[in-house]
Protein backbone atom coordinates (compact mmCIF):
# COMPACT_ATOMS: atom_id res chain seq x y z
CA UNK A 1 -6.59 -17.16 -32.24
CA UNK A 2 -5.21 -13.75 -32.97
CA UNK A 3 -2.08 -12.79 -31.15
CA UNK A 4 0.60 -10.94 -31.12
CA UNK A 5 2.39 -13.26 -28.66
CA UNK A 6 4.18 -16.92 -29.42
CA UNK A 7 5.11 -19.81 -26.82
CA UNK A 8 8.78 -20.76 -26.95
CA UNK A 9 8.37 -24.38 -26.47
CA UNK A 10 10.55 -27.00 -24.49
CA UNK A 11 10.67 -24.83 -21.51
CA UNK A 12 9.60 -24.51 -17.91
CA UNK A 13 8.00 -21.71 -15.88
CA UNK A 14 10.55 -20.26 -12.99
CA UNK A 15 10.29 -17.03 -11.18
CA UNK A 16 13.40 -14.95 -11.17
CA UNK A 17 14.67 -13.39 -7.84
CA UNK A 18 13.11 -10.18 -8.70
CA UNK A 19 9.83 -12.19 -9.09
CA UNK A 20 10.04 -14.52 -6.02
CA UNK A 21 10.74 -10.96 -4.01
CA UNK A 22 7.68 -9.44 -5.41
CA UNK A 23 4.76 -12.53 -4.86
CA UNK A 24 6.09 -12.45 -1.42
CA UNK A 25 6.75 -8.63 -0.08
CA UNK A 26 3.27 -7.51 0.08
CA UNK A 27 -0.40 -8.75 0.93
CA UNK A 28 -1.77 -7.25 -1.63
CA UNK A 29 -2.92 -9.12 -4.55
CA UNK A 30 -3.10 -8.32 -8.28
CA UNK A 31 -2.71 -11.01 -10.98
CA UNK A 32 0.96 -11.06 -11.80
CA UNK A 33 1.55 -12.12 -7.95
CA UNK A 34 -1.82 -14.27 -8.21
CA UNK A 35 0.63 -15.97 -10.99
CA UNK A 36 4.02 -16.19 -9.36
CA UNK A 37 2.34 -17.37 -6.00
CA UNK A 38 0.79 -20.11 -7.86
CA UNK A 39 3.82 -21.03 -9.81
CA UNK A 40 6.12 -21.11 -5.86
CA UNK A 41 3.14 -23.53 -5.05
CA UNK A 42 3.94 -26.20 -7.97
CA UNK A 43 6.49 -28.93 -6.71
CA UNK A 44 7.77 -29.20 -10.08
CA UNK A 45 8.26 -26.30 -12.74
CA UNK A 46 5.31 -26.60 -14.93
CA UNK A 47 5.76 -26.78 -18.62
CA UNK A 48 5.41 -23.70 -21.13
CA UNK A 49 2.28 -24.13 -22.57
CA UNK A 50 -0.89 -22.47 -22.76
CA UNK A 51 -2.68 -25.22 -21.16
CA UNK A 52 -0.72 -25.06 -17.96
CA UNK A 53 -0.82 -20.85 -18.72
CA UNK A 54 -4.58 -20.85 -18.09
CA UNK A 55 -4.58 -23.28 -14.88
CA UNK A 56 -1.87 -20.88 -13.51
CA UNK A 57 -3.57 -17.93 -14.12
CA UNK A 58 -6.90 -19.18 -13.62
CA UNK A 59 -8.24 -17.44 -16.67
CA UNK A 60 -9.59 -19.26 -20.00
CA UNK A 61 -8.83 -16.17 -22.33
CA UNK A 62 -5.33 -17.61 -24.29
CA UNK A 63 -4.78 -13.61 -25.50
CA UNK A 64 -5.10 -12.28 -21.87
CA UNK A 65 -2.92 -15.09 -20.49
CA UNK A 66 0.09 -14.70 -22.93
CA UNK A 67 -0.11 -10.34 -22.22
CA UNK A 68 0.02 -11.58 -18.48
CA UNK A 69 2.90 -13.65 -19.08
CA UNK A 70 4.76 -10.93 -21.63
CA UNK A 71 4.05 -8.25 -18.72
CA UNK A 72 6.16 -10.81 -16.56
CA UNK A 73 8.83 -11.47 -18.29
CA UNK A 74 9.30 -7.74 -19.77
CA UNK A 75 9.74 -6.79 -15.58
CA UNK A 76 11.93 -9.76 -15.29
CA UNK A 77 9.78 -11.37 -12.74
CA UNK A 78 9.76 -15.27 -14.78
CA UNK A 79 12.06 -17.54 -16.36
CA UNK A 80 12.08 -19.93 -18.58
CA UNK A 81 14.34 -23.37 -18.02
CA UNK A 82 15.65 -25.98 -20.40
CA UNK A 83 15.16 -28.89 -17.54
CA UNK A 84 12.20 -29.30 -14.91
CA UNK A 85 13.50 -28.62 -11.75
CA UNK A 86 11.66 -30.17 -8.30
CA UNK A 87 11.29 -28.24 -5.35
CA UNK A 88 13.82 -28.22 -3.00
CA UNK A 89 13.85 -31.55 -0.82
CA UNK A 90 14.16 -32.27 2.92
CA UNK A 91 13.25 -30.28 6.25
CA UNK A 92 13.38 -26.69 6.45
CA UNK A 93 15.27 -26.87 9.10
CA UNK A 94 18.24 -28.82 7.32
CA UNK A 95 17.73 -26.85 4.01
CA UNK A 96 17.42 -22.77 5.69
CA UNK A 97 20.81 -22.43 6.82
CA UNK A 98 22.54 -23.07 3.57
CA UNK A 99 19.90 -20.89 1.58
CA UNK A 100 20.06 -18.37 3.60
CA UNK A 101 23.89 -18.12 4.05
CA UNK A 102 23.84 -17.09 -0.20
CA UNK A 103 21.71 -13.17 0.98
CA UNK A 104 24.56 -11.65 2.79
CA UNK A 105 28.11 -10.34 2.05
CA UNK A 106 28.68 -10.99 6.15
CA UNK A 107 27.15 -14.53 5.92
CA UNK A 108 25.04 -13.57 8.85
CA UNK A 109 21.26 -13.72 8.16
CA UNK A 110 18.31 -15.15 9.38
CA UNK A 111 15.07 -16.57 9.16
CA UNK A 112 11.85 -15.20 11.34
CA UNK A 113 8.42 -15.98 12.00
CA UNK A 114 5.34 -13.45 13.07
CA UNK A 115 5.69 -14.32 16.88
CA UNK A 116 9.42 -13.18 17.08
CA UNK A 117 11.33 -16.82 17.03
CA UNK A 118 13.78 -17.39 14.20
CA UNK A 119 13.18 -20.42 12.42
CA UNK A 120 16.91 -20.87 10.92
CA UNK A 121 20.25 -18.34 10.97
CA UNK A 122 23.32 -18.21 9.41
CA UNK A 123 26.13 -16.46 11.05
CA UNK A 124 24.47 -15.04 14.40
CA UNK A 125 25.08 -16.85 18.09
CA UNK A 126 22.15 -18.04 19.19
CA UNK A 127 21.65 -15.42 21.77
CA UNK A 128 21.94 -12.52 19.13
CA UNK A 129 19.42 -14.51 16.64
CA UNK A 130 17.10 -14.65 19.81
CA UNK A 131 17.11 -11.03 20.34
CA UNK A 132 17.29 -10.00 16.33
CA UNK A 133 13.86 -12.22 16.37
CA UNK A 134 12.08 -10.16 18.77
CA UNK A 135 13.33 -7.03 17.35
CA UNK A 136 11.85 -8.15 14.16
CA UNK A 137 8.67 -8.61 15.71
CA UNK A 138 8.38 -5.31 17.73
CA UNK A 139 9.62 -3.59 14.47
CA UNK A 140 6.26 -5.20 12.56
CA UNK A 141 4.02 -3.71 15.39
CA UNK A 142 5.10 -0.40 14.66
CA UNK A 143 5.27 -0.64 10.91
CA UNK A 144 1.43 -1.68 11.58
CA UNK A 145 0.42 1.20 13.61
CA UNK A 146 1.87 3.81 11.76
CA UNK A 147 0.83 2.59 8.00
CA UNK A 148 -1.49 4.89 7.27
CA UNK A 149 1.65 7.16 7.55
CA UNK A 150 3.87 5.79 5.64
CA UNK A 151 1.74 4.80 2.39
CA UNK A 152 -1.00 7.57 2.30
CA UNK A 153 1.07 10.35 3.67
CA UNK A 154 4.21 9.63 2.67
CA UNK A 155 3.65 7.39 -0.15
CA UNK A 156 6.10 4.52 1.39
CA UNK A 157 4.61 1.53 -0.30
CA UNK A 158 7.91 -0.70 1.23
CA UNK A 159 7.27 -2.65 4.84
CA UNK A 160 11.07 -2.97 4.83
CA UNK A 161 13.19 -1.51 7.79
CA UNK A 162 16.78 -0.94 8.29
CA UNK A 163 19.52 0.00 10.90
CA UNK A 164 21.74 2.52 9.27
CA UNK A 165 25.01 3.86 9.75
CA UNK A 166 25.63 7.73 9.91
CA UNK A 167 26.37 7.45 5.70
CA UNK A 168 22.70 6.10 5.46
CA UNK A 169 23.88 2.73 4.60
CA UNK A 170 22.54 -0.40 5.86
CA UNK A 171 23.49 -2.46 9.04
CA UNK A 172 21.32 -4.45 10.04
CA UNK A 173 18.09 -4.40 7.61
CA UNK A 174 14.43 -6.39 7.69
CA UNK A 175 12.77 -7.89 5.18
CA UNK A 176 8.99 -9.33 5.61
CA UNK A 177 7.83 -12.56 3.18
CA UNK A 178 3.86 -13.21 3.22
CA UNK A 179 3.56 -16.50 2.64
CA UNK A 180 -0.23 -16.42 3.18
CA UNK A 181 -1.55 -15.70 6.50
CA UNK A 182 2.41 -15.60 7.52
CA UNK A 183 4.35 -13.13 7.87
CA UNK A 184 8.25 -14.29 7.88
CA UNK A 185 11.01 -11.82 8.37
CA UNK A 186 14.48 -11.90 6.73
CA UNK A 187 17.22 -10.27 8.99
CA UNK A 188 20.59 -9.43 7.38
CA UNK A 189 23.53 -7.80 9.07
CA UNK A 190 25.40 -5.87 5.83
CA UNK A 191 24.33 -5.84 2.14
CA UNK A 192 21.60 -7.68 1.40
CA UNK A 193 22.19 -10.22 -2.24
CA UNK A 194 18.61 -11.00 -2.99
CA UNK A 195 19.19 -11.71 -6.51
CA UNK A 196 20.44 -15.42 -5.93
CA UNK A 197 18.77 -18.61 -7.28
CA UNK A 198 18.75 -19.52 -3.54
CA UNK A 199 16.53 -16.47 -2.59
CA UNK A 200 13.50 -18.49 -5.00
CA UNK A 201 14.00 -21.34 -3.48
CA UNK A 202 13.53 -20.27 0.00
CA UNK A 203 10.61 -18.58 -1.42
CA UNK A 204 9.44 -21.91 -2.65
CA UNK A 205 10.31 -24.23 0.26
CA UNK A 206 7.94 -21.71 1.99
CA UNK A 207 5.25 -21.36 -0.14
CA UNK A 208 4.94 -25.12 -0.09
CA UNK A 209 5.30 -25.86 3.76
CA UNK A 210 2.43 -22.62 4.27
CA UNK A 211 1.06 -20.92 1.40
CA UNK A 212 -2.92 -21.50 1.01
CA UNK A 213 -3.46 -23.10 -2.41
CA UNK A 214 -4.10 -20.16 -4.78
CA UNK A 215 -7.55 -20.57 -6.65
């Protein structure tokens, strides 16, 4: 085989942050997120090889496989680790909290689902989490209705929303996962921190409770 591409052996596949985020903020499909889904659907990180390359990107061609995973890692999307790591063990509801307490300066985040009931916060009372839940839901309605707007008029690819202050900056901003058919919502009052180890594997704990097996 002919390539300009080599395998660094003795490591395992991870997404980043920034790669997590992207498999999970749209519904649209293209093959690096066809990839990075599939990977957040392993319970274990899967070795680097170009056997487990080709089940993972469902493609037989070895050249197109490695410039799939080189386009990947150039955009900082993958990873690779010097141990296996597992996905992340017992329920969601014990595990959320502490995951989600890592994406916000404030410490006050949470965790919501399509139908406008949190599944797990950080930081809120339980009456402002309620009400933060529905808000999250009525703001998805809207962002529905009034696509066409945003992405062929305006060019506004992002389904991200925000509360902002009279400086522009963010108060209280929401952030939609697709898991599959789900939709999940990540509320944050403050500056969001994405870029945490914790943000994949909140990605992955959902992928594996709800994501449809990638073929």
């Amino acid at each position: 085989m002919s390539s300009d591409y080599s395998l660094t052996e003795g490591l395992y596949l991870y997404p980043t942050p920034a790669g997590a985020y992207y498999a999970v903020s749209s519904l649209e499909t293209d093959k690096p997120r066809q990839f990075l889904r599939k990977l957040l659907q392993q319970p274990q990180t899967q070795a680097l090889n170009l056997e487990n390359l080709q089940d993972l990107m469902n493609h037989d061609d070895q050249e197109r496989c490695l410039e799939l995973l080189h386009h990947c890692q150039k955009l900082r999307w993958v990873q690779g680790l010097n141990e296996p790591l597992n996905y992340p063990t017992g329920a969601l509801e014990d595990i959320l909290p502490g995951l989600l307490s890592k994406f916000s300066e404030s410490g006050k985040v949470l965790l919501a689902e399509r139908q406008g009931f949190y599944l797990a916060t950080h930081g809120f009372p339980h009456e402002v989490a309620e009400e933060l839940s529905a808000l999250s839901a009525e703001i998805a309605t809207v962002h529905d209705r009034r696509a066409g707007l945003l992405v062929n008029n305006m060019g506004i690819m992002s389904q991200s929303w925000s509360i902002v202050d009279v400086f522009g900056n963010s108060e209280v901003g929401f952030w939609p996962l697709f898991i599959s058919n789900n939709r999940f919502v990540i509320a944050i009052y403050g500056i969001p921190h994405f870029n945490q180890p914790e943000f994949v594997s909140l990605v992955w704990a959902l992928s594996i409770r709800y994501a449809t097996k990638e073929r």
